[in-house]
N, C-alpha and C. Protein backbone atom coordinates (compact mmCIF):
# COMPACT_ATOMS: atom_id res chain seq x y z
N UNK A 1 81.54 113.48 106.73
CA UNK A 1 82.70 114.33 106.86
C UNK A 1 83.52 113.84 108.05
N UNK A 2 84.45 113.75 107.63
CA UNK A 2 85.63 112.92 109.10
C UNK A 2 85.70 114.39 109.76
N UNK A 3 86.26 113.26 111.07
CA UNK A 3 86.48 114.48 112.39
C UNK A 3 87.63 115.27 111.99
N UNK A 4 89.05 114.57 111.34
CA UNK A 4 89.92 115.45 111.15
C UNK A 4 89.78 117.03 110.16
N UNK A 5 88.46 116.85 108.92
CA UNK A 5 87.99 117.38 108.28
C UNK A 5 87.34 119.11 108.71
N UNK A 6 86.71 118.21 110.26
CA UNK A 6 85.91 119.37 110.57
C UNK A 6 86.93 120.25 111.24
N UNK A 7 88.26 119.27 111.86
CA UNK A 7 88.90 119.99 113.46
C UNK A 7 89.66 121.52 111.82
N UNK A 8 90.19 120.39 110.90
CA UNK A 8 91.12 121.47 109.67
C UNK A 8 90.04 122.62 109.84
N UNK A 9 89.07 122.69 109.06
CA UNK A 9 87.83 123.62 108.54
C UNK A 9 87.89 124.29 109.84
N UNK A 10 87.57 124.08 110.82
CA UNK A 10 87.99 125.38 112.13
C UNK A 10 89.15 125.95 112.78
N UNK A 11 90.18 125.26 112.71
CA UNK A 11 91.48 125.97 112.47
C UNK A 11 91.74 126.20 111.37
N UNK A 12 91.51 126.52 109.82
CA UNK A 12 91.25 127.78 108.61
C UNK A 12 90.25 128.81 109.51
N UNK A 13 89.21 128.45 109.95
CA UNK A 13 88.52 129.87 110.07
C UNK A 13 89.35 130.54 111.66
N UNK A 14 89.35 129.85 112.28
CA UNK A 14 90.34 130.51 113.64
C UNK A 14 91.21 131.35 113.02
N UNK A 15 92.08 131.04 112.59
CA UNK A 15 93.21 131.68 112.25
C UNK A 15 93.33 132.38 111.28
N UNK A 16 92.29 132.28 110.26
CA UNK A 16 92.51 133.20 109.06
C UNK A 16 91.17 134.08 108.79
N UNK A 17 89.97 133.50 109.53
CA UNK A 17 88.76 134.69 109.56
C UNK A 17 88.40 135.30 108.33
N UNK A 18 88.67 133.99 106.87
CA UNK A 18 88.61 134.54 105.67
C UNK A 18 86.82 135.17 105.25
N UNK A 19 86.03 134.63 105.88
CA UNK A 19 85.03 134.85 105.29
C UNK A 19 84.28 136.21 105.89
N UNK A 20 85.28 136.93 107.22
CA UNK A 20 85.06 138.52 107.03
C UNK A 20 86.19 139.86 106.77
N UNK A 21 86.80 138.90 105.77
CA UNK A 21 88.34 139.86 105.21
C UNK A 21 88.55 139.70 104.01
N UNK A 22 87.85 140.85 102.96
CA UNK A 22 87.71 140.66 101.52
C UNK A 22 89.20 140.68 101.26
N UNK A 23 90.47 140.45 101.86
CA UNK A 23 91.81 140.88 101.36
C UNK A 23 92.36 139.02 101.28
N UNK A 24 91.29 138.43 101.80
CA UNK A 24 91.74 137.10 102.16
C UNK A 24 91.43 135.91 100.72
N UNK A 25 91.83 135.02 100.37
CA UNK A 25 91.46 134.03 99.78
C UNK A 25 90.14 132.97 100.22
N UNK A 26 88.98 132.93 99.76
CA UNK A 26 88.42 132.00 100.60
C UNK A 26 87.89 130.67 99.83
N UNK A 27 88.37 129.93 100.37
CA UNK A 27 89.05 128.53 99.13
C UNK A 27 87.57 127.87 99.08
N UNK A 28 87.26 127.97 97.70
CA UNK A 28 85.96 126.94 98.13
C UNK A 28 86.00 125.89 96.43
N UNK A 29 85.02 125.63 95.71
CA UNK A 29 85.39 124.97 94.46
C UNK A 29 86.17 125.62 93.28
N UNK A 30 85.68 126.52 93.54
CA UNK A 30 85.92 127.52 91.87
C UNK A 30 88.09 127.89 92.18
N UNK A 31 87.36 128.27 93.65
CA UNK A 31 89.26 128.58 93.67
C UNK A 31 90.47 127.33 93.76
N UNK A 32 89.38 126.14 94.37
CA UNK A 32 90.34 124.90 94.03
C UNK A 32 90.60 124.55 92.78
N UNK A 33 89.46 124.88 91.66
CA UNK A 33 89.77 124.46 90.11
C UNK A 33 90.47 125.61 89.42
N UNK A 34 90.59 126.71 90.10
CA UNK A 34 91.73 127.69 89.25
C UNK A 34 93.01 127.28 89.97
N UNK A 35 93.33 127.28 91.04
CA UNK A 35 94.17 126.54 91.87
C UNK A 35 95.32 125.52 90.93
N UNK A 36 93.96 124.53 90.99
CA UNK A 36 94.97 123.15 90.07
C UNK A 36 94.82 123.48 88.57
N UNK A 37 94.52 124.55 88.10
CA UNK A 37 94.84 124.78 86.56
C UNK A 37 96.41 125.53 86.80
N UNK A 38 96.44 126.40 87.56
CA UNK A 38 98.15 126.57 87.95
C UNK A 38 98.88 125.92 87.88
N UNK A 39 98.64 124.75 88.51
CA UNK A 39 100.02 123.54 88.64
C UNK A 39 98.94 122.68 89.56
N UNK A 40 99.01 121.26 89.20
CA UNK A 40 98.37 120.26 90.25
C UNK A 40 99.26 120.05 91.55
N UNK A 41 100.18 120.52 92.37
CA UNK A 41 100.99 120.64 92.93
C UNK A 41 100.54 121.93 94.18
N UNK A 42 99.75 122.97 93.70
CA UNK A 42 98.83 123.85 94.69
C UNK A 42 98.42 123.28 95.87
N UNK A 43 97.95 122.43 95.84
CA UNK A 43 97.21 122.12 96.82
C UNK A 43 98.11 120.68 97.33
N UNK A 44 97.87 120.74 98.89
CA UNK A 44 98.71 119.43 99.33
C UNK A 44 98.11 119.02 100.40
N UNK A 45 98.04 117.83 100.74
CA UNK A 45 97.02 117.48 101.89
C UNK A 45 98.31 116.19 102.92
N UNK A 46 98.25 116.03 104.08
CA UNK A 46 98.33 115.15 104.41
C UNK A 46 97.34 114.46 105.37
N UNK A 47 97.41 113.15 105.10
CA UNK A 47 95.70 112.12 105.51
C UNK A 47 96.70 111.32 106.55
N UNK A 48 96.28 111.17 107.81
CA UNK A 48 96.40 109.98 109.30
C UNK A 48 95.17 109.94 109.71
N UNK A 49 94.60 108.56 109.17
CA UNK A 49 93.61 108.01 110.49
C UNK A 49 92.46 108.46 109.67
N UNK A 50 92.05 109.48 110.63
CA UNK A 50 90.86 110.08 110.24
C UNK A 50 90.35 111.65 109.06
N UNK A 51 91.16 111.44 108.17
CA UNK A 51 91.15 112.27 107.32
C UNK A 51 92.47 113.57 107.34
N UNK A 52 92.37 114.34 106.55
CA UNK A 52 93.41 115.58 107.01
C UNK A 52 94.03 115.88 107.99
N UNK A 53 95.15 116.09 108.33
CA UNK A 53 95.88 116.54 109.18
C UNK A 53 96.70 117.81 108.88
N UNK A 54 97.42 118.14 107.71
CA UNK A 54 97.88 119.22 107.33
C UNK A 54 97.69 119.30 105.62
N UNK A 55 97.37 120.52 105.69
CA UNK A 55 96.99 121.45 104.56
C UNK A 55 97.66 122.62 104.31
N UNK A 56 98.11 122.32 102.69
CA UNK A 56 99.55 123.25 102.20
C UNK A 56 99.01 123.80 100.82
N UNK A 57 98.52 125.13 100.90
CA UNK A 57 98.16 125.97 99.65
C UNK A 57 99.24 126.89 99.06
N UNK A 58 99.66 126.32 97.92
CA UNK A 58 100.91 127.71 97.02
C UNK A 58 100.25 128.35 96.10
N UNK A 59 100.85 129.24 95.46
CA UNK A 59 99.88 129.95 94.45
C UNK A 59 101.71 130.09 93.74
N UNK A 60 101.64 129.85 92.62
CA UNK A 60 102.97 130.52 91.98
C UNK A 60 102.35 131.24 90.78
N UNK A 61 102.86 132.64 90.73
CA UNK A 61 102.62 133.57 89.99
C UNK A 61 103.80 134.49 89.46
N UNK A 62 103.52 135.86 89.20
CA UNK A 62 104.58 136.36 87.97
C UNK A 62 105.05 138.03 89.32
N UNK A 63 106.15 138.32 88.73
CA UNK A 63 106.82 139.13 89.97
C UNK A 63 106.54 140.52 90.02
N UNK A 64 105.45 140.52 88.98
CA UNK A 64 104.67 141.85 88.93
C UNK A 64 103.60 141.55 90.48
N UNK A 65 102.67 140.87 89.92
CA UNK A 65 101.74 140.07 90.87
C UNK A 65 102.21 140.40 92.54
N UNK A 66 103.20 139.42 92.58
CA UNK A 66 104.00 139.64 94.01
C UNK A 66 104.20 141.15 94.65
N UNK A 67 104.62 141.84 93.70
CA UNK A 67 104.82 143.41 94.06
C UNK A 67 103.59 143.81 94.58
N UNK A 68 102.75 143.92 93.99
CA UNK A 68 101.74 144.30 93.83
C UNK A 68 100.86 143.88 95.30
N UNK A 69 101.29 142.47 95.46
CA UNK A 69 100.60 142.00 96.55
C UNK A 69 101.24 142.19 97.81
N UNK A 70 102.11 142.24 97.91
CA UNK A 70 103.53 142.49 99.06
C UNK A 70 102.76 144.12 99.21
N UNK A 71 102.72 144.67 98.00
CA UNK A 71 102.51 146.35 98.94
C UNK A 71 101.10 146.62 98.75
N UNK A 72 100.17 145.49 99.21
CA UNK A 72 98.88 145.70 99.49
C UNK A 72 98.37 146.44 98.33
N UNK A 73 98.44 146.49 97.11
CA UNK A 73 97.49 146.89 96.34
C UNK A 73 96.63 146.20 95.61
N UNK A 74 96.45 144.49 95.94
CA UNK A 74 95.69 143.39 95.60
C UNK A 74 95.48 142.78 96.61
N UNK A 75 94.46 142.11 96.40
CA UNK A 75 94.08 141.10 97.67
C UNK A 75 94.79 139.50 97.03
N UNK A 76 94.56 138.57 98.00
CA UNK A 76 94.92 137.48 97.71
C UNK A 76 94.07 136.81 96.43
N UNK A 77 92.72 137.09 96.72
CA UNK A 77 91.66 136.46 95.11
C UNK A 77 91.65 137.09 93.85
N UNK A 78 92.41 138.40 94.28
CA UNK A 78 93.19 139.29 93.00
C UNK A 78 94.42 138.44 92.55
N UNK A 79 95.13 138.30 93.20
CA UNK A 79 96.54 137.70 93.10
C UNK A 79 96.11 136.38 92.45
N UNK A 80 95.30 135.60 92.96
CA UNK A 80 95.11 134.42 91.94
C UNK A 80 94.03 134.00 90.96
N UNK A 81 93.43 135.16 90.70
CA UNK A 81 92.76 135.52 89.57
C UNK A 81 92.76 136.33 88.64
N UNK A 82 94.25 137.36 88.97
CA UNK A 82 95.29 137.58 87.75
C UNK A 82 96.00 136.66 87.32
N UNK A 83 96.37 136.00 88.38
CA UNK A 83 97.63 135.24 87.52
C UNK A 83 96.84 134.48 86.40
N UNK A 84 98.08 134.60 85.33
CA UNK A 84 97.77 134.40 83.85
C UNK A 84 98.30 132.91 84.28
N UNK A 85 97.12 131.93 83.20
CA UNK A 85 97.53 130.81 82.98
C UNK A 85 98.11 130.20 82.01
N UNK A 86 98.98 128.85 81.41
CA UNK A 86 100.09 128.67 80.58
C UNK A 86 100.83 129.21 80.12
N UNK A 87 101.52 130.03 81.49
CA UNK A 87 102.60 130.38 81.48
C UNK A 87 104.16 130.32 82.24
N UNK A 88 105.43 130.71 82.47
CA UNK A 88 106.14 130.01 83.60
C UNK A 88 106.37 131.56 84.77
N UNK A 89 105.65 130.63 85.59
CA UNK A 89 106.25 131.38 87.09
C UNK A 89 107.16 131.71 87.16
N UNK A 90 107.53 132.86 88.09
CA UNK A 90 108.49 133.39 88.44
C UNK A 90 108.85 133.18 90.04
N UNK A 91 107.69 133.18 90.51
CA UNK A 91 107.37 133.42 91.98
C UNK A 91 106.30 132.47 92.66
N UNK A 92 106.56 132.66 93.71
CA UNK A 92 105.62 131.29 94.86
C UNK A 92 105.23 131.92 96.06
N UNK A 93 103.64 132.15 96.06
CA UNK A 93 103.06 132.41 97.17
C UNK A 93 102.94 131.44 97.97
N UNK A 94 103.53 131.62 99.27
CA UNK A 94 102.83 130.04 100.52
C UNK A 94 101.93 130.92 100.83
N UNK A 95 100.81 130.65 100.73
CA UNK A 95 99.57 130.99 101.23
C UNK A 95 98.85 130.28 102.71
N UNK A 96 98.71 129.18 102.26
CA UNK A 96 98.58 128.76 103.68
C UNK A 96 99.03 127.41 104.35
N UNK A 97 99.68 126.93 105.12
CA UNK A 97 99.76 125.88 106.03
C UNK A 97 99.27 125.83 107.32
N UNK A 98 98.45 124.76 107.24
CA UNK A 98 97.89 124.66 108.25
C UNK A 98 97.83 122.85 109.02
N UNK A 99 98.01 122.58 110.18
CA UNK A 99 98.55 121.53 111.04
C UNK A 99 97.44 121.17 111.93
N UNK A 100 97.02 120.36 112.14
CA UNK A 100 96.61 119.72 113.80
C UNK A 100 97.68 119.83 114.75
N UNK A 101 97.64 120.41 115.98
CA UNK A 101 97.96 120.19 116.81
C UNK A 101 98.92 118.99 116.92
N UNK A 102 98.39 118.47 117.33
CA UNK A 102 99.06 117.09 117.73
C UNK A 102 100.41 116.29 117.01
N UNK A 103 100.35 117.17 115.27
CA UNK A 103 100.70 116.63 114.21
C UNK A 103 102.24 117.71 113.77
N UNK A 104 101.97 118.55 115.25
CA UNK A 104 102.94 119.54 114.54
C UNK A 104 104.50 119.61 115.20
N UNK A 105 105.43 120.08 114.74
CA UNK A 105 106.61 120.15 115.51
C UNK A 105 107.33 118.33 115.03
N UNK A 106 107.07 118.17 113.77
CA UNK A 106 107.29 116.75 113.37
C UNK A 106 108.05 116.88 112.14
N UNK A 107 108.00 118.31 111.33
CA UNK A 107 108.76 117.86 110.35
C UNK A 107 107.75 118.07 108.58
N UNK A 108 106.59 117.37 109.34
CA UNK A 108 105.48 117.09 108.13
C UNK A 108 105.20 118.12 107.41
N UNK A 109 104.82 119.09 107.48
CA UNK A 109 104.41 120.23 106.82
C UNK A 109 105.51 120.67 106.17
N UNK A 110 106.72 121.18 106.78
CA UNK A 110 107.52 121.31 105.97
C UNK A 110 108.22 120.56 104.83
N UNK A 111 108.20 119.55 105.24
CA UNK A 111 108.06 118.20 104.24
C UNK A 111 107.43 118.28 102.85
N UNK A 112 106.21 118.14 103.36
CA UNK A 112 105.09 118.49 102.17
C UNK A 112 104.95 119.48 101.56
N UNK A 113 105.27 120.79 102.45
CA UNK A 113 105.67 122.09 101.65
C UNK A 113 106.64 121.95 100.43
N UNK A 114 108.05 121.69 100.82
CA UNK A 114 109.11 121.21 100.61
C UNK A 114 109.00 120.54 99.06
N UNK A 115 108.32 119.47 98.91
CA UNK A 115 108.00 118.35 98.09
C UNK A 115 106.88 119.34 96.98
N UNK A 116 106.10 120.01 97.34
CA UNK A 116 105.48 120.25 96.58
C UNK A 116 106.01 121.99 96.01
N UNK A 117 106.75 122.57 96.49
CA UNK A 117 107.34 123.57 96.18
C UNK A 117 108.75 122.67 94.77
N UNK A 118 109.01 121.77 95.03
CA UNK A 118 109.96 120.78 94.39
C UNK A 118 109.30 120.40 93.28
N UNK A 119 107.97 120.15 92.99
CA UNK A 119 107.15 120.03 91.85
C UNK A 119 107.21 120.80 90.57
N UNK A 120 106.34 122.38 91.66
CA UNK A 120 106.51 123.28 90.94
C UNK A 120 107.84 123.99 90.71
N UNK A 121 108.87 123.99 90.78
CA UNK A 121 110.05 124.06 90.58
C UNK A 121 110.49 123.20 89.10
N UNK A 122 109.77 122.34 89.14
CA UNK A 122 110.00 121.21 88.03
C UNK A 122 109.69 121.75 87.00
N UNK A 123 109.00 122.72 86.71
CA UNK A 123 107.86 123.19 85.56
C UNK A 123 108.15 124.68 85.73
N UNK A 124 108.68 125.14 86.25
CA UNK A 124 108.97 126.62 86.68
C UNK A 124 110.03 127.20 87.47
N UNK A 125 110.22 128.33 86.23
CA UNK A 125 111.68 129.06 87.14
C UNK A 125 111.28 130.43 88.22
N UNK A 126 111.44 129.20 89.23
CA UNK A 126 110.94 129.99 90.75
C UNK A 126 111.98 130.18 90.87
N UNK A 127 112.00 132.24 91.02
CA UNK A 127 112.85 132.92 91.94
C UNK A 127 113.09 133.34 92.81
N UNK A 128 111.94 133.51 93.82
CA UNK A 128 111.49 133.83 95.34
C UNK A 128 110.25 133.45 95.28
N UNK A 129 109.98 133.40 96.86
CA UNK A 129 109.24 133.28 98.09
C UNK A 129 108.69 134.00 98.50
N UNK A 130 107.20 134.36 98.25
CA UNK A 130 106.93 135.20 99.18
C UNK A 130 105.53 134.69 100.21
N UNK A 131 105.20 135.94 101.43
CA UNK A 131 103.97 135.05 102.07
C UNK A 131 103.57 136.25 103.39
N UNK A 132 101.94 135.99 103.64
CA UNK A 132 101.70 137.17 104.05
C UNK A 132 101.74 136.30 105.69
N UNK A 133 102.16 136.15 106.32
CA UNK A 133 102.36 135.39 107.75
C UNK A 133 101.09 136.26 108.85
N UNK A 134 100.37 135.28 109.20
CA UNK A 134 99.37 135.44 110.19
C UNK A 134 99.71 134.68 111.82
N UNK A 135 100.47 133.88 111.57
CA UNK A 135 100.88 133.39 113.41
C UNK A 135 102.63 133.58 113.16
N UNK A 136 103.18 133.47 114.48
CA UNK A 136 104.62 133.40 114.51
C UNK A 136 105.15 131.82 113.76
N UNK A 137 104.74 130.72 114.37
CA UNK A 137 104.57 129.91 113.65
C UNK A 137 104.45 129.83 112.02
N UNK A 138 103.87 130.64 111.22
CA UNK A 138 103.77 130.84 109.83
C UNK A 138 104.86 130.97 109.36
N UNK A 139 105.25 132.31 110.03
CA UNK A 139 106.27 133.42 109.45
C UNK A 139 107.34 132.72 109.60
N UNK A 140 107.70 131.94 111.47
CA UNK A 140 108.82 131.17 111.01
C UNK A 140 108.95 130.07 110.07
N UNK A 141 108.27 129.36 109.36
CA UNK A 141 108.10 128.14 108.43
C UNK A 141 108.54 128.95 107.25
N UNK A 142 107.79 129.85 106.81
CA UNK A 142 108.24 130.63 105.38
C UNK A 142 110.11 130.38 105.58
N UNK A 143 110.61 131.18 106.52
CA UNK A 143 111.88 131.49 106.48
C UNK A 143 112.66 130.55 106.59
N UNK A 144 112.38 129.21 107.37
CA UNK A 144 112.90 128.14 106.98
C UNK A 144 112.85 127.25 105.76
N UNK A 145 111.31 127.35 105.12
CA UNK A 145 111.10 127.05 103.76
C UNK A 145 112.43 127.82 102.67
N UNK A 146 112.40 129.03 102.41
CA UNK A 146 113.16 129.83 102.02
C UNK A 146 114.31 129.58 102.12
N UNK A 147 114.76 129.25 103.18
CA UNK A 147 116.07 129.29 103.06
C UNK A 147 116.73 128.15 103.11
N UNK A 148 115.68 126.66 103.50
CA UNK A 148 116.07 125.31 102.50
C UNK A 148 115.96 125.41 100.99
N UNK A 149 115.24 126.37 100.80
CA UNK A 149 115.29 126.11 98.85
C UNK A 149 116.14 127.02 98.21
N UNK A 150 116.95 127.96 99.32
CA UNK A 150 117.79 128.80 98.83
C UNK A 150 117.01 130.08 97.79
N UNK A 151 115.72 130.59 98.43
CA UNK A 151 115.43 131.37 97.37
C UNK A 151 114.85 132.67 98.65
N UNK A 152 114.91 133.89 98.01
CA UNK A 152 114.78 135.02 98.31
C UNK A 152 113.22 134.74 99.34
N UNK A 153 113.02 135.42 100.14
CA UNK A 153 111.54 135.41 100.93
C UNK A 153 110.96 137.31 101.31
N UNK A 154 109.92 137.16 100.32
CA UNK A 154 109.29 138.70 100.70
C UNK A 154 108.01 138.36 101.75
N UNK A 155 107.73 139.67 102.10
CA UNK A 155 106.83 139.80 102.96
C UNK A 155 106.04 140.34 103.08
N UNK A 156 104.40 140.04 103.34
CA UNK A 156 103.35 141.49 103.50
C UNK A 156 103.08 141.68 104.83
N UNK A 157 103.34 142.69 105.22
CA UNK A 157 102.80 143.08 106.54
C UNK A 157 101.31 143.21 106.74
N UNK A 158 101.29 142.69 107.89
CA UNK A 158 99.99 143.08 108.09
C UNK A 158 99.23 144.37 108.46
């Protein structure tokens, strides 16, 4: 397992503490292979050097879903284990981005966000944005995401 591998895997659990918050997503095989049955475009990685550096999870789903999740009456493994498959999106969860240090304030993530939100766009009529923001950092990326792609941005409070 590369070092960049392990530093990612502890900034996910720092910051998102999924594995003691049943409201959370906690990404392991099963949710990477429902993941890429959504769209192969879910998941986004960027690799320098020594493995991972930033990691970009979307979920695009239907605008019932979103409601639903925006006013806390689903959790995130609800949200992507309703969503119905072969069908066209309406909506795009950013779920998570996550950066090295060193790697951030460059452009990249949003980039890759960017590019892979541009995918699924390809295959789907995405009408908003939505995303449950855990650092200031998050929340501001959503809103800049959003409002380079020109599409609506909801929000769950925490």
């Amino acid at each position: 397992m590369s070092n960049n591998y392990k530093r990612m895997i502890r900034l996910a659990s720092n910051i998102f503490n999924s594995h003691q918050d049943p409201m959370q997503l906690d990404v392991n095989d099963s949710v990477i292979e429902r993941l890429l049955l959504l769209h192969p475009s879910c998941m986004q990685e960027h690799i320098d050097g020594d493995g991972p550096v930033i990691w970009v999870l979307l979920i695009p789903t239907t605008m019932e879903l979103m409601k639903q999740f925006i006013n806390s009456e689903i959790s995130e493994t609800a949200l992507l284990d309703q969503t119905p498959l072969n069908i066209k999106y309406e909506t795009l969860y950013l779920c998570s981005v996550m950066v090295l240090k060193e790697f951030r304030h460059q452009g990249l993530a949003t980039n890759l966000t960017r590019e892979a939100i541009k995918k699924i766009r390809a295959d789907h009529p995405i009408q908003s944005l939505f995303v449950w923001p855990f650092t200031k950092e998050g929340n501001a990326l959503a809103f800049k995401i959003a409002k380079e792609e020109k599409l609506p941005l909801f929000k769950r409070e925490s």
